[in-house]
C-alpha atoms as a PDB file:
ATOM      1  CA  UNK A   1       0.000   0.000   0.000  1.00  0.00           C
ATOM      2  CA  UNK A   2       1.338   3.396  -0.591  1.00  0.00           C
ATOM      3  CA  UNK A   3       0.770   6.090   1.741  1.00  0.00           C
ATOM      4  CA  UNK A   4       2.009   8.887   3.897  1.00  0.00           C
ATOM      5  CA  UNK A   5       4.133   7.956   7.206  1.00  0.00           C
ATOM      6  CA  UNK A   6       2.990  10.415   9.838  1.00  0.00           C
ATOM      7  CA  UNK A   7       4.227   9.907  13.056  1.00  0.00           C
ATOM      8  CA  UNK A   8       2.539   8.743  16.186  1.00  0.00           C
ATOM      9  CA  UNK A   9       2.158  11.954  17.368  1.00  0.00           C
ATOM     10  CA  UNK A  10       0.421  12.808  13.953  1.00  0.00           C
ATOM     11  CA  UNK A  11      -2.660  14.939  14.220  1.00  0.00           C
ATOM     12  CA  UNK A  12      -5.883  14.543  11.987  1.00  0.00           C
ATOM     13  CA  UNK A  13      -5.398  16.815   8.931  1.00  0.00           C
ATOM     14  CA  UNK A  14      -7.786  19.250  11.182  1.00  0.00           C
ATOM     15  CA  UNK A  15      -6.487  18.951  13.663  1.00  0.00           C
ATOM     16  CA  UNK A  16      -2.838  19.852  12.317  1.00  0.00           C
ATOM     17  CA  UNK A  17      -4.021  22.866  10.941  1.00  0.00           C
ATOM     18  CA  UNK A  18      -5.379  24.429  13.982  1.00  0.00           C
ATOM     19  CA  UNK A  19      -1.673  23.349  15.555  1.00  0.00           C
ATOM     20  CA  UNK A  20       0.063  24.975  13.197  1.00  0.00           C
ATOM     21  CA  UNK A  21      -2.073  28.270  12.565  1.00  0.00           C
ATOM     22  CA  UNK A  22      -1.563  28.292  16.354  1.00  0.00           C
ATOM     23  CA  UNK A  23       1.906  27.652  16.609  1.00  0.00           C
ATOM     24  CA  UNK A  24       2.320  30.163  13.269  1.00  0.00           C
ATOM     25  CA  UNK A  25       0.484  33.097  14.772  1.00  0.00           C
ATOM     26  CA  UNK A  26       1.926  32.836  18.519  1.00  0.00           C
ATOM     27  CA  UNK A  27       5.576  33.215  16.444  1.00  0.00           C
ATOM     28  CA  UNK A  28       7.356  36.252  16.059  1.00  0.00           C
ATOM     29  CA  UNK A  29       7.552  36.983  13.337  1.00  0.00           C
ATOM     30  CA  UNK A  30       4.185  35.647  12.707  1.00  0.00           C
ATOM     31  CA  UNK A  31       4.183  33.094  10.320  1.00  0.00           C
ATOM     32  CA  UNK A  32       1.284  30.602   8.313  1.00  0.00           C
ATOM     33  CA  UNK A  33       2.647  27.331   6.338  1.00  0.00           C
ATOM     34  CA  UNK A  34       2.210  28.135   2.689  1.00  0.00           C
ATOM     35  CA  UNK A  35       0.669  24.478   2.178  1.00  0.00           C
ATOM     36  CA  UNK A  36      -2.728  25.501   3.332  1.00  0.00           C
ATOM     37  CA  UNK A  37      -2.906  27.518   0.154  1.00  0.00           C
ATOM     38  CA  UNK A  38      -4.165  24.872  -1.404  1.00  0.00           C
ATOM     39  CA  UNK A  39      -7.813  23.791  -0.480  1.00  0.00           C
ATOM     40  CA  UNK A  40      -9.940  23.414  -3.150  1.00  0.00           C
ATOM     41  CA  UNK A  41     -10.680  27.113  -4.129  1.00  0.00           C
ATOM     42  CA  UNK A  42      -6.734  27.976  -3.564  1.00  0.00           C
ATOM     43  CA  UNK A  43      -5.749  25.308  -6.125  1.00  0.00           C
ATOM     44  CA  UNK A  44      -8.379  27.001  -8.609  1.00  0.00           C
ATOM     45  CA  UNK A  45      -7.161  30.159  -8.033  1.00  0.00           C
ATOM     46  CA  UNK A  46      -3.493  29.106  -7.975  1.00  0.00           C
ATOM     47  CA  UNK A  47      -4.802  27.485 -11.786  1.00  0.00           C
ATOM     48  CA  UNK A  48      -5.382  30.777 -12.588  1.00  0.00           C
ATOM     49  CA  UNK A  49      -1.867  32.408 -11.566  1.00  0.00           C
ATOM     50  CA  UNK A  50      -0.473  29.998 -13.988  1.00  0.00           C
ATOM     51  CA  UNK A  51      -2.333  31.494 -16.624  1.00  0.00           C
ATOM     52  CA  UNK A  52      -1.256  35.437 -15.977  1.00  0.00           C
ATOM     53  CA  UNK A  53       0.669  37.161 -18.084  1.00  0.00           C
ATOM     54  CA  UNK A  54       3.390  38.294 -15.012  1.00  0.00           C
ATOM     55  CA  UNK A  55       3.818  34.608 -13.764  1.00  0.00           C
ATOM     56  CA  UNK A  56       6.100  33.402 -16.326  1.00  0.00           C
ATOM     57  CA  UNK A  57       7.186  29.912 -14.300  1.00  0.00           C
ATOM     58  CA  UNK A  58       4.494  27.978 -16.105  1.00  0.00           C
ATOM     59  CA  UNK A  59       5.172  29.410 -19.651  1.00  0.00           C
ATOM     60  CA  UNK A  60       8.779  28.678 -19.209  1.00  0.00           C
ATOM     61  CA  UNK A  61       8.295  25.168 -17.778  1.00  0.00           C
ATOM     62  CA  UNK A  62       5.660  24.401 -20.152  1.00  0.00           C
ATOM     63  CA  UNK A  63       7.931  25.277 -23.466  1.00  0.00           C
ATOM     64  CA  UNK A  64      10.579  22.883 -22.070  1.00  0.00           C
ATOM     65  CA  UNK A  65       8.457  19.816 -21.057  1.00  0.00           C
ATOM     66  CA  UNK A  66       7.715  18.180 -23.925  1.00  0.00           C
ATOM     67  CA  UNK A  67      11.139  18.812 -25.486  1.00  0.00           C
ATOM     68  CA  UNK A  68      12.903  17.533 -21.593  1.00  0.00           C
ATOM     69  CA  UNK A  69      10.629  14.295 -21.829  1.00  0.00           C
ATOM     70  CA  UNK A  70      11.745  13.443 -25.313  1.00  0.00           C
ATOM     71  CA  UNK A  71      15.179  13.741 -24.426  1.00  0.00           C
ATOM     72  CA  UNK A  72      14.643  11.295 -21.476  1.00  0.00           C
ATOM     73  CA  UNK A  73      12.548   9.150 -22.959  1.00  0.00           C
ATOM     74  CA  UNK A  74      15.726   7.847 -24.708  1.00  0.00           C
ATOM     75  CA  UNK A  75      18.565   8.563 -22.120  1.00  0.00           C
ATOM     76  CA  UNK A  76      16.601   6.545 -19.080  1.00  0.00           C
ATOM     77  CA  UNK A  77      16.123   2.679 -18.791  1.00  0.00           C
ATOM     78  CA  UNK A  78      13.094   1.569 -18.767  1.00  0.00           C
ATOM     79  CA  UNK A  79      10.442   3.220 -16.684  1.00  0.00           C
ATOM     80  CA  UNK A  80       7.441   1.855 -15.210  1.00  0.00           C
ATOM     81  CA  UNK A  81       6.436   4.653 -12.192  1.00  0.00           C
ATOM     82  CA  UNK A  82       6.009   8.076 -12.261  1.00  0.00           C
ATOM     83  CA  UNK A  83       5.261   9.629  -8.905  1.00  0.00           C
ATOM     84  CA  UNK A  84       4.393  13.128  -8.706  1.00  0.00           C
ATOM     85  CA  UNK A  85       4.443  15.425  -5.668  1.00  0.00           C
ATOM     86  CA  UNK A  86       2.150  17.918  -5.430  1.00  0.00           C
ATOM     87  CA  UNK A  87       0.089  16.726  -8.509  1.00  0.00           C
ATOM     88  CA  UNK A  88      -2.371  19.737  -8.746  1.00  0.00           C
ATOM     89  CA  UNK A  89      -4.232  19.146 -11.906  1.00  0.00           C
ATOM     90  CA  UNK A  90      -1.757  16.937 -13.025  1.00  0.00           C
ATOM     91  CA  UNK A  91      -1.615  18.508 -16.849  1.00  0.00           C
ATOM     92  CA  UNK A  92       2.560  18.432 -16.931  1.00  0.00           C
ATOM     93  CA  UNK A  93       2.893  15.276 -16.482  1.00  0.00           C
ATOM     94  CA  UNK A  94       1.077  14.376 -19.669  1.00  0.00           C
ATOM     95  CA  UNK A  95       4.188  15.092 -21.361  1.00  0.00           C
ATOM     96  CA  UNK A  96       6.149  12.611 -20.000  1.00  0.00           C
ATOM     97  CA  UNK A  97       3.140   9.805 -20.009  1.00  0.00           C
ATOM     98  CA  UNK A  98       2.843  10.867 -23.658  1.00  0.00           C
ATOM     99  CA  UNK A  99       6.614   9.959 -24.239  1.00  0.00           C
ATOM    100  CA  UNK A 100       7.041   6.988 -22.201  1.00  0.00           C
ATOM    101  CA  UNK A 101       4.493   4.417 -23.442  1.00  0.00           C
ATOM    102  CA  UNK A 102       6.229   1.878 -20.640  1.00  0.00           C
ATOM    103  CA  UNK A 103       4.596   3.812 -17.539  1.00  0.00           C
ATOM    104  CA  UNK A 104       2.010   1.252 -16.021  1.00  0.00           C
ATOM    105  CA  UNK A 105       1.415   2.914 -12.608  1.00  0.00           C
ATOM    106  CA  UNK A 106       1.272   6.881 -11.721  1.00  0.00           C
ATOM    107  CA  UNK A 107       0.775   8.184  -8.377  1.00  0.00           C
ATOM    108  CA  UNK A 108      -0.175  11.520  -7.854  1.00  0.00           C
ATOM    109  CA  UNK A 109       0.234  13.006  -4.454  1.00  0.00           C
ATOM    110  CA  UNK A 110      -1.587  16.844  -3.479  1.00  0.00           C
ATOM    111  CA  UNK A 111      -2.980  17.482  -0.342  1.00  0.00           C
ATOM    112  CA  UNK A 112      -6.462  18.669  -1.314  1.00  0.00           C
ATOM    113  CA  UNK A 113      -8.624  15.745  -1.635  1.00  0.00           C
ATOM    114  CA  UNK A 114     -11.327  17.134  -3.936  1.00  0.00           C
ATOM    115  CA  UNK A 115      -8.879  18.710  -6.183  1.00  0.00           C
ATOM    116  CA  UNK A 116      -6.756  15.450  -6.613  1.00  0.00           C
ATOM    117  CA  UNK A 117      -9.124  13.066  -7.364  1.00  0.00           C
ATOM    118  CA  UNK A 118     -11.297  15.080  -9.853  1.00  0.00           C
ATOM    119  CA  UNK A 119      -8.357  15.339 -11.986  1.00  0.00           C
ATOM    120  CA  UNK A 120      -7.194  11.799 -11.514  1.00  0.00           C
ATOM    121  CA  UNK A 121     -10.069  10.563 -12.981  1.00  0.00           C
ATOM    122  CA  UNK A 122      -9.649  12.669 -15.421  1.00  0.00           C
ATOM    123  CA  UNK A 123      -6.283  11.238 -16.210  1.00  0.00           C
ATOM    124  CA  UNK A 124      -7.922   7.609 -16.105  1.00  0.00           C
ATOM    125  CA  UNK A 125     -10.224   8.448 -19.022  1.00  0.00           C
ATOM    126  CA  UNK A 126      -7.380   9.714 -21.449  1.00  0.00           C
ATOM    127  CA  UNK A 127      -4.802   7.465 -20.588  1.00  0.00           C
ATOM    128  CA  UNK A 128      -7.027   3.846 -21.008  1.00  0.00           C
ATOM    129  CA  UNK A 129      -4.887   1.166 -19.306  1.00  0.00           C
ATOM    130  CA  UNK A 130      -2.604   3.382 -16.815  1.00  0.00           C
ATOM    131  CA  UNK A 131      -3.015   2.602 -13.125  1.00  0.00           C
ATOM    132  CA  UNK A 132      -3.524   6.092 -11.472  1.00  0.00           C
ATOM    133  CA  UNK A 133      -2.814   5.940  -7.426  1.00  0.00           C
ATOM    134  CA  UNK A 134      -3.824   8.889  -5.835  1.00  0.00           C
ATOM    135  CA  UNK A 135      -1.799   9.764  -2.583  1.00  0.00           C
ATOM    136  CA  UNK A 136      -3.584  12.182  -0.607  1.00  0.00           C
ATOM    137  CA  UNK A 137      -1.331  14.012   2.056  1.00  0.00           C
ATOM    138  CA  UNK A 138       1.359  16.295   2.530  1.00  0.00           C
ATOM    139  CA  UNK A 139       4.682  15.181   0.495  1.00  0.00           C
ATOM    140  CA  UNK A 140       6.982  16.821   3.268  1.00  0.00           C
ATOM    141  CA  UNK A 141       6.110  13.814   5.228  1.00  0.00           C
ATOM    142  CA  UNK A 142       7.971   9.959   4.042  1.00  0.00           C
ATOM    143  CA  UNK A 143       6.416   8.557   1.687  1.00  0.00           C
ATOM    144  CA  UNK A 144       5.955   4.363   1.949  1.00  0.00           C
ATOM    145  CA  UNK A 145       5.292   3.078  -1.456  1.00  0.00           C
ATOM    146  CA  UNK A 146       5.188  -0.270  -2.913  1.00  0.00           C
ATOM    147  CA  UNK A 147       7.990  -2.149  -5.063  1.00  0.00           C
ATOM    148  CA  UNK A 148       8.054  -2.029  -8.342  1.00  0.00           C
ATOM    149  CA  UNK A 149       9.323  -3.635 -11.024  1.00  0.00           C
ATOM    150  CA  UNK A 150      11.086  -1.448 -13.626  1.00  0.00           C
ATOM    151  CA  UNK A 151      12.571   1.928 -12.730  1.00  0.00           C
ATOM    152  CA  UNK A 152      10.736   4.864 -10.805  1.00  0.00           C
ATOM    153  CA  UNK A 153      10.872   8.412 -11.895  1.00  0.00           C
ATOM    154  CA  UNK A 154      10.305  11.122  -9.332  1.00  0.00           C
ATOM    155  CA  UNK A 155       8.509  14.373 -10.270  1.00  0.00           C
ATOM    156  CA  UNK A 156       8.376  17.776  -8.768  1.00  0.00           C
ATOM    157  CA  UNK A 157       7.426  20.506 -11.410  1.00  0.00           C
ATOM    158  CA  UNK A 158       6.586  24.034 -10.742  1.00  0.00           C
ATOM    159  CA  UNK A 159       9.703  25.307  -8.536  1.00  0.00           C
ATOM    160  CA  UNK A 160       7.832  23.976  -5.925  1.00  0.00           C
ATOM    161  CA  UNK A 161      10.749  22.910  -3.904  1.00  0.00           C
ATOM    162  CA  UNK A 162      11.742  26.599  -3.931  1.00  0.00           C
ATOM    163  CA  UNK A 163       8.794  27.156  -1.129  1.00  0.00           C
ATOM    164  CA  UNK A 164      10.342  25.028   0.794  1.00  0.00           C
ATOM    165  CA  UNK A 165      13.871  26.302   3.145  1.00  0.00           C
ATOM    166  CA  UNK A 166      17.413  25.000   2.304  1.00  0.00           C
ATOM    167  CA  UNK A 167      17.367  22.432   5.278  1.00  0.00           C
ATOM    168  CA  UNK A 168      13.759  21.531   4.208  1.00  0.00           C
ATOM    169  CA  UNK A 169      14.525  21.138   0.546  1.00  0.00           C
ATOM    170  CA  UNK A 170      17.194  18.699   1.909  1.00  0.00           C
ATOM    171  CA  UNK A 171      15.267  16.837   3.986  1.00  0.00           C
ATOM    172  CA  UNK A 172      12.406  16.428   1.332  1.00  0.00           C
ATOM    173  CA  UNK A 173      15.093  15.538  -1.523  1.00  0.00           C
ATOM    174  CA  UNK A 174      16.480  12.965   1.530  1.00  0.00           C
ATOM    175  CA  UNK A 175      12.972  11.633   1.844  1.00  0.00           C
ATOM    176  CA  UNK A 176      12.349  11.080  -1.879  1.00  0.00           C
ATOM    177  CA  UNK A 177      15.262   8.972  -2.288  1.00  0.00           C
ATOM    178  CA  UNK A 178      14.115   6.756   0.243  1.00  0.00           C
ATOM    179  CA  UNK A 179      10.579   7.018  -1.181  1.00  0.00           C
ATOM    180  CA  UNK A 180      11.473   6.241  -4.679  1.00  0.00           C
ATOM    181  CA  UNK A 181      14.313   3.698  -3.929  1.00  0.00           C
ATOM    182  CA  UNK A 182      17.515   2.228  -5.854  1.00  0.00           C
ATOM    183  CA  UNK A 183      18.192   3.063  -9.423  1.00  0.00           C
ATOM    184  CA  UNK A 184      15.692   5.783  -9.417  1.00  0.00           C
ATOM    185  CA  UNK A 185      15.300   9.273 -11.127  1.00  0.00           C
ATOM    186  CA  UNK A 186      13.806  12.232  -9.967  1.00  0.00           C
ATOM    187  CA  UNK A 187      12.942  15.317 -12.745  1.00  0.00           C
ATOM    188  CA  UNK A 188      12.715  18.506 -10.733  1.00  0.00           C
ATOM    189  CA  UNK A 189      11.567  22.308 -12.095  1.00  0.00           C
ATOM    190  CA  UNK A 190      13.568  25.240 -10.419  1.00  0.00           C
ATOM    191  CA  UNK A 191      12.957  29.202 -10.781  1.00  0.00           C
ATOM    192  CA  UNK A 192      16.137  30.625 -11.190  1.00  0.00           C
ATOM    193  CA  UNK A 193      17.363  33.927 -10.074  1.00  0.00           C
ATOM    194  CA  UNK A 194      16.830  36.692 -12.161  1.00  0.00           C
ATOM    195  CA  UNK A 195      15.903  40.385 -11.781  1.00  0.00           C
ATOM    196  CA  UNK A 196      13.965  41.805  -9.558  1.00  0.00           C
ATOM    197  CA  UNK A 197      11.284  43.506 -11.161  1.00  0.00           C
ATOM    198  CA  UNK A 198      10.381  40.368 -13.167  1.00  0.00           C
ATOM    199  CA  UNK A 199      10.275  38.018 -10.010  1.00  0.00           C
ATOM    200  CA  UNK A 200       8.255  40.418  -7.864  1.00  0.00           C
ATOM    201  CA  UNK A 201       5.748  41.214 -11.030  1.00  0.00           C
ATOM    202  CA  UNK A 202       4.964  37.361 -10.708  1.00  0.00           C
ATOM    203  CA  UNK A 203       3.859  37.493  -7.260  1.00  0.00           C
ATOM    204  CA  UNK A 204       2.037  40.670  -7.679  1.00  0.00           C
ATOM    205  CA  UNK A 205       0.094  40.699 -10.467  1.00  0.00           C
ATOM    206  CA  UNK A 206      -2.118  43.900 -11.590  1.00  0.00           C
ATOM    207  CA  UNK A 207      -5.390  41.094 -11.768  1.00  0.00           C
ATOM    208  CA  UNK A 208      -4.945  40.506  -8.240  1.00  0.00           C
ATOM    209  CA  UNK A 209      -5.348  37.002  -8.763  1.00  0.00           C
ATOM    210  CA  UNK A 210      -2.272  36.571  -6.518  1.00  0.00           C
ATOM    211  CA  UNK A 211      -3.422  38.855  -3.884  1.00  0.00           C
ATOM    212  CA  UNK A 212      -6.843  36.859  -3.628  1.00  0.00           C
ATOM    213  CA  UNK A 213      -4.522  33.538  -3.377  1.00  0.00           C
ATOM    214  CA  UNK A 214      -2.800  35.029  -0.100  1.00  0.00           C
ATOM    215  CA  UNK A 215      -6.314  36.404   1.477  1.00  0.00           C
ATOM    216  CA  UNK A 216      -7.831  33.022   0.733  1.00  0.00           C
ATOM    217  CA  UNK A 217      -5.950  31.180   3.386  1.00  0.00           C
ATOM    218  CA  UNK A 218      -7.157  33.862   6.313  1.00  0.00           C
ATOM    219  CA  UNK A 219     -10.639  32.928   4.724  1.00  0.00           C
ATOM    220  CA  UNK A 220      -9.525  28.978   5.267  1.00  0.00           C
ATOM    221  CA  UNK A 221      -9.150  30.328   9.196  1.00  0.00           C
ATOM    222  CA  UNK A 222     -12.674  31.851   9.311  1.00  0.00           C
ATOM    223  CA  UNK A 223     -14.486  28.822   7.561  1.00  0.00           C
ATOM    224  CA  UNK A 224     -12.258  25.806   8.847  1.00  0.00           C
ATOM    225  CA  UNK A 225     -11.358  27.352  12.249  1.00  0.00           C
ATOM    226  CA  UNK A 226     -13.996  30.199  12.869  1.00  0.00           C
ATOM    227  CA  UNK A 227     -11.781  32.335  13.294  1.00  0.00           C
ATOM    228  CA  UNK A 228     -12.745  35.776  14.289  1.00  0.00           C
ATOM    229  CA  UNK A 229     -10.835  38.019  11.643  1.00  0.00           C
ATOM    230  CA  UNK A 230     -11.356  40.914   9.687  1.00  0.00           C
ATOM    231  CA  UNK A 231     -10.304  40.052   6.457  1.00  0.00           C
ATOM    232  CA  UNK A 232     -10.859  43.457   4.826  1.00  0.00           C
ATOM    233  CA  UNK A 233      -7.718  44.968   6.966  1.00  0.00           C
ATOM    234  CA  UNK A 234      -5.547  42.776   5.781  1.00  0.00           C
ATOM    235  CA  UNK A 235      -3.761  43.465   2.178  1.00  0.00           C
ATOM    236  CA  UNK A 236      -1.143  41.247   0.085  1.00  0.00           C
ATOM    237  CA  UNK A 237       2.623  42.045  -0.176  1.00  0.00           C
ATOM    238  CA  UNK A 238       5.404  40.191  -1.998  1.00  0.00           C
ATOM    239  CA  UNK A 239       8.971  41.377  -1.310  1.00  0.00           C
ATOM    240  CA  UNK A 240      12.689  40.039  -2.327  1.00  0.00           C
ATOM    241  CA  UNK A 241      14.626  38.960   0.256  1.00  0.00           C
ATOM    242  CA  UNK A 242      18.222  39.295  -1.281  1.00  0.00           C
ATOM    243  CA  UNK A 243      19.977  37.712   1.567  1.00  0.00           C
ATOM    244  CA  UNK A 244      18.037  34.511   0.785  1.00  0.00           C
ATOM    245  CA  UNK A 245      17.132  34.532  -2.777  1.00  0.00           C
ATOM    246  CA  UNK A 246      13.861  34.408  -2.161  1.00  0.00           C
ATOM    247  CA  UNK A 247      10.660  36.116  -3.318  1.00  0.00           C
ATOM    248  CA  UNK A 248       8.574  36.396   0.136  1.00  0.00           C
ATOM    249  CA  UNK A 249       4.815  36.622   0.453  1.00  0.00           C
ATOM    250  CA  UNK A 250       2.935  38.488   3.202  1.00  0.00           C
ATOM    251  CA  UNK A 251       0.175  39.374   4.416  1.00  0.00           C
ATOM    252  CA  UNK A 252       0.059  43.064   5.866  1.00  0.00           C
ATOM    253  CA  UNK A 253      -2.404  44.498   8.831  1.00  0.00           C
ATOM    254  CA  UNK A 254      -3.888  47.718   7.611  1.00  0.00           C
ATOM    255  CA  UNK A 255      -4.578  48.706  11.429  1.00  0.00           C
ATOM    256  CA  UNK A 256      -4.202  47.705  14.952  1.00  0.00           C
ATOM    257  CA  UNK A 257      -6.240  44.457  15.052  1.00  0.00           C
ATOM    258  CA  UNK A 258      -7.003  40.866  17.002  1.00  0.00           C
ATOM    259  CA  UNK A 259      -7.564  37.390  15.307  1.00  0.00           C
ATOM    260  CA  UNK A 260      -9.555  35.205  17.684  1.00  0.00           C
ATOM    261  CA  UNK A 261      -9.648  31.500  17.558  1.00  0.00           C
ATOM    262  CA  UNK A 262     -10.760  29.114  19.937  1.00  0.00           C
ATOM    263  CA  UNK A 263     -10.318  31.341  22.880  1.00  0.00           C
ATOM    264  CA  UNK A 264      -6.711  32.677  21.930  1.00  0.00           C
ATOM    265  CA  UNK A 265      -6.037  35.870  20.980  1.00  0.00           C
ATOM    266  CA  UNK A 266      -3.472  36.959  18.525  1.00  0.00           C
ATOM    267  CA  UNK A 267      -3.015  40.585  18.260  1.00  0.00           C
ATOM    268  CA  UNK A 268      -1.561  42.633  15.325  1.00  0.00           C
ATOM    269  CA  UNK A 269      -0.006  46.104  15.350  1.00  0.00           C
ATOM    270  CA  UNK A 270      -0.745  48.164  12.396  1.00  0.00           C
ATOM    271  CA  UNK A 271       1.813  47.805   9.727  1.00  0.00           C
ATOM    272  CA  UNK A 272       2.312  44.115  11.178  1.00  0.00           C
ATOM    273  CA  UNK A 273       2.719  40.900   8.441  1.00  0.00           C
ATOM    274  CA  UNK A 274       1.862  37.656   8.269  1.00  0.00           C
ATOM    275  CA  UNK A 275       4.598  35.825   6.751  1.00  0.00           C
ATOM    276  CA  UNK A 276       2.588  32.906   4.694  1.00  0.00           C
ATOM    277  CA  UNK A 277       5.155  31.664   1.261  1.00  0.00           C
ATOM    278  CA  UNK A 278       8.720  31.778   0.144  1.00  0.00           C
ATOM    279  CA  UNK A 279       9.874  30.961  -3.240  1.00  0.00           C
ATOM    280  CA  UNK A 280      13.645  30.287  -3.683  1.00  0.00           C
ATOM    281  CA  UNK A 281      15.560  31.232  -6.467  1.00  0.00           C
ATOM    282  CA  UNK A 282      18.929  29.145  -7.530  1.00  0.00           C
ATOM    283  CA  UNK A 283      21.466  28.820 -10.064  1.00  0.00           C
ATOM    284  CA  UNK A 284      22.032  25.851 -11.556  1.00  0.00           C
ATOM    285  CA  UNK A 285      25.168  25.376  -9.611  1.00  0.00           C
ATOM    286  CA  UNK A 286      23.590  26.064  -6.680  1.00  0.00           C
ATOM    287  CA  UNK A 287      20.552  24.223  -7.010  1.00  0.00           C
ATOM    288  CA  UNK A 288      23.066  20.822  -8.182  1.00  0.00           C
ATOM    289  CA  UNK A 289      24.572  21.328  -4.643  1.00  0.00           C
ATOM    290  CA  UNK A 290      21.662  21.094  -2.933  1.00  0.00           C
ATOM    291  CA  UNK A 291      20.561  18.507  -4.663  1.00  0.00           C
ATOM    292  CA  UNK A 292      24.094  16.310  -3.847  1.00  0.00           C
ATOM    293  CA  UNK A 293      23.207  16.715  -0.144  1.00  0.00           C
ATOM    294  CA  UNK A 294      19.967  15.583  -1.011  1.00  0.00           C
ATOM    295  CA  UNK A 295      21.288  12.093  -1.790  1.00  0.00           C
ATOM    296  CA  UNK A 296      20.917  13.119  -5.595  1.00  0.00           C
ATOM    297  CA  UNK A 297      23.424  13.295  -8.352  1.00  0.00           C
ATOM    298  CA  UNK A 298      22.753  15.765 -10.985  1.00  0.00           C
ATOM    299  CA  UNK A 299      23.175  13.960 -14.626  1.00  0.00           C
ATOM    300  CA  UNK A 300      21.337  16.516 -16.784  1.00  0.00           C
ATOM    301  CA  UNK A 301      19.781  20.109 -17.003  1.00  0.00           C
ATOM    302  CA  UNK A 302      17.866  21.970 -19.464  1.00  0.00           C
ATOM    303  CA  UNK A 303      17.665  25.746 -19.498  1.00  0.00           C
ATOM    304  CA  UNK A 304      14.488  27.820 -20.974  1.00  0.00           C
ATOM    305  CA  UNK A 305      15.233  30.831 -23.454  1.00  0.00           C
ATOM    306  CA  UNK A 306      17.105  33.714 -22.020  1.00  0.00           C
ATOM    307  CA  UNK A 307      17.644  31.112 -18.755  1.00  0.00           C
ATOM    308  CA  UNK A 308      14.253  31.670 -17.022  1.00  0.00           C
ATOM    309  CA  UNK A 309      13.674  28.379 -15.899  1.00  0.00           C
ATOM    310  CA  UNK A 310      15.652  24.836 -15.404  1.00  0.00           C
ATOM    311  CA  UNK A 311      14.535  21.652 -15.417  1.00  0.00           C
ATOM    312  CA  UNK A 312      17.183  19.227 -13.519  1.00  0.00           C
ATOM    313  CA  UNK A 313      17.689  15.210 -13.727  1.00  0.00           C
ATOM    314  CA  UNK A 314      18.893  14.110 -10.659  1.00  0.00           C
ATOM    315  CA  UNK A 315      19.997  10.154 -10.076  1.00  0.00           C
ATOM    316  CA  UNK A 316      19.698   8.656  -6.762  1.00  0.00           C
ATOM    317  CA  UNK A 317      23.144   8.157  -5.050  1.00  0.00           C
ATOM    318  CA  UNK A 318      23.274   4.514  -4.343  1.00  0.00           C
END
């Protein structure tokens, strides 16, 4: 059986949000994990970032996909599983299914329910024959998944591994290589650095598309949580952190405020931010680094035009 290794301390998913809105909040700075973003109405809206004109990531990745799985498709032995984290509507990796006929078994893993299984049915229809596993959960956690016979190919698209922190990113790459097991692959997507005005225009688009992304995970608190909050007085911020090579998202108290949940208090001075997403930025030297300490050797990379995006082949170090 494949599944998610929590530990015995694990909460229920409800549960562990309330922990960690509480644990977020009572920080300072205060903080909210960018993976509750994506409830069912944040992974439509975050459908609809990838569509914007400012948010180039998707453009980028997408004019490199089908090009990056042809070029695999005849470098890699034989592959039989592809396991995605963080599937969302799982439309990139159609490029790879589409090139590697040999794929029996895909497992798509997302942490809104809803969202992942509409779309994996979806999948089922096109692809007649293909055993589609949905994993729901968070992928920061182990994964336990079956053996296999034939190779497995880990994929993380979308720069996601850029929200995640350097020690993070390590762990998780550590984790997948135990997930995916000997002799596997794992194709990643990474943002690289680039100026400034392009990277914040991405994260703060003139639709406000973005802005309604951020606001929608204080409206999470008030539905989920009934949370007492005045969502109004709140307004969205991105900012580059240079230090960190990071594009940071915020969300920024118009006034002296409280949020109420449960019987705590958390108050907010005006001017005051919520710090809810980071998205790292690398070079390809430095994201091949990372990578090594991740238990991953780095055999290939492809670049998009004028270097906006990379796609990386890592190999498992066995």
């Amino acid at each position: 059986m494949n599944e998610i290794m929590l530990s015995e301390e694990s909460f229920t998913p409800e549960q562990a949000f309330y922990q960690d809105v509480v644990e977020g909040l009572s920080d300072s700075p205060k903080r909210l994990p960018s993976k509750y973003f994506y409830d069912h109405r944040g992974s439509e809206l975050f459908e609809q970032i990838c569509e914007l004109e400012e948010y180039y990531l998707t453009r980028a990745e997408l004019s490199m996909l089908d090009r990056v799985a042809r070029d695999i498709a005849g470098s890699l032995p034989q592959i039989s599983r592809i396991v995605e984290f963080g599937s969302g509507n799982c439309e990139k990796v159609q490029y790879l299914l589409d090139r590697h006929r040999g794929v029996r078994r895909y497992l798509p893993i997302d942490v809104s329910e809803s969202f992942l299984l509409y779309h994996a049915d979806r999948l089922m229809q096109r692809y007649q024959g293909l055993e589609v596993e949905p994993v729901v959960g968070d992928f920061n956690f182990p994964i336990r998944l079956e053996d296999t016979e034939g190779g497995s190919l880990g994929f993380f698209p979308g720069s996601t591994i850029g929200n995640l922190d350097r020690w993070e990113a390590i762990r998780f790459l550590r984790n997948a290589a135990e997930s995916l097991g000997p002799k596997s692959y794992f194709l990643v997507g990474v943002d690289t650095l680039k100026d400034q005005d392009i990277l914040l225009a991405a994260y703060d688009d003139g639709q406000g598309v973005t802005r309604d992304f951020n606001l929608n995970l204080l409206r999470r608190l008030e539905q989920e949580l009934g949370a007492k909050i005045d969502i109004d007085q709140f307004e969205h911020e991105a900012r580059f952190n240079e230090e960190h090579s990071r594009i940071e998202m915020h969300l920024r108290s118009r006034c002296n405020q409280n949020i109420r949940i449960n019987g705590d208090t958390f108050s907010l001075a005006k001017g005051e931010t919520i710090h809810t997403e980071n998205s790292h930025k690398y070079t390809v030297e430095n994201f091949q680094m990372l990578a090594c300490l991740g238990g991953w050797e780095p055999r290939q990379v492809w670049l998009a035009d004028r270097g906006m995006f990379s796609i990386h082949l890592l190999k498992r170090m066995d």
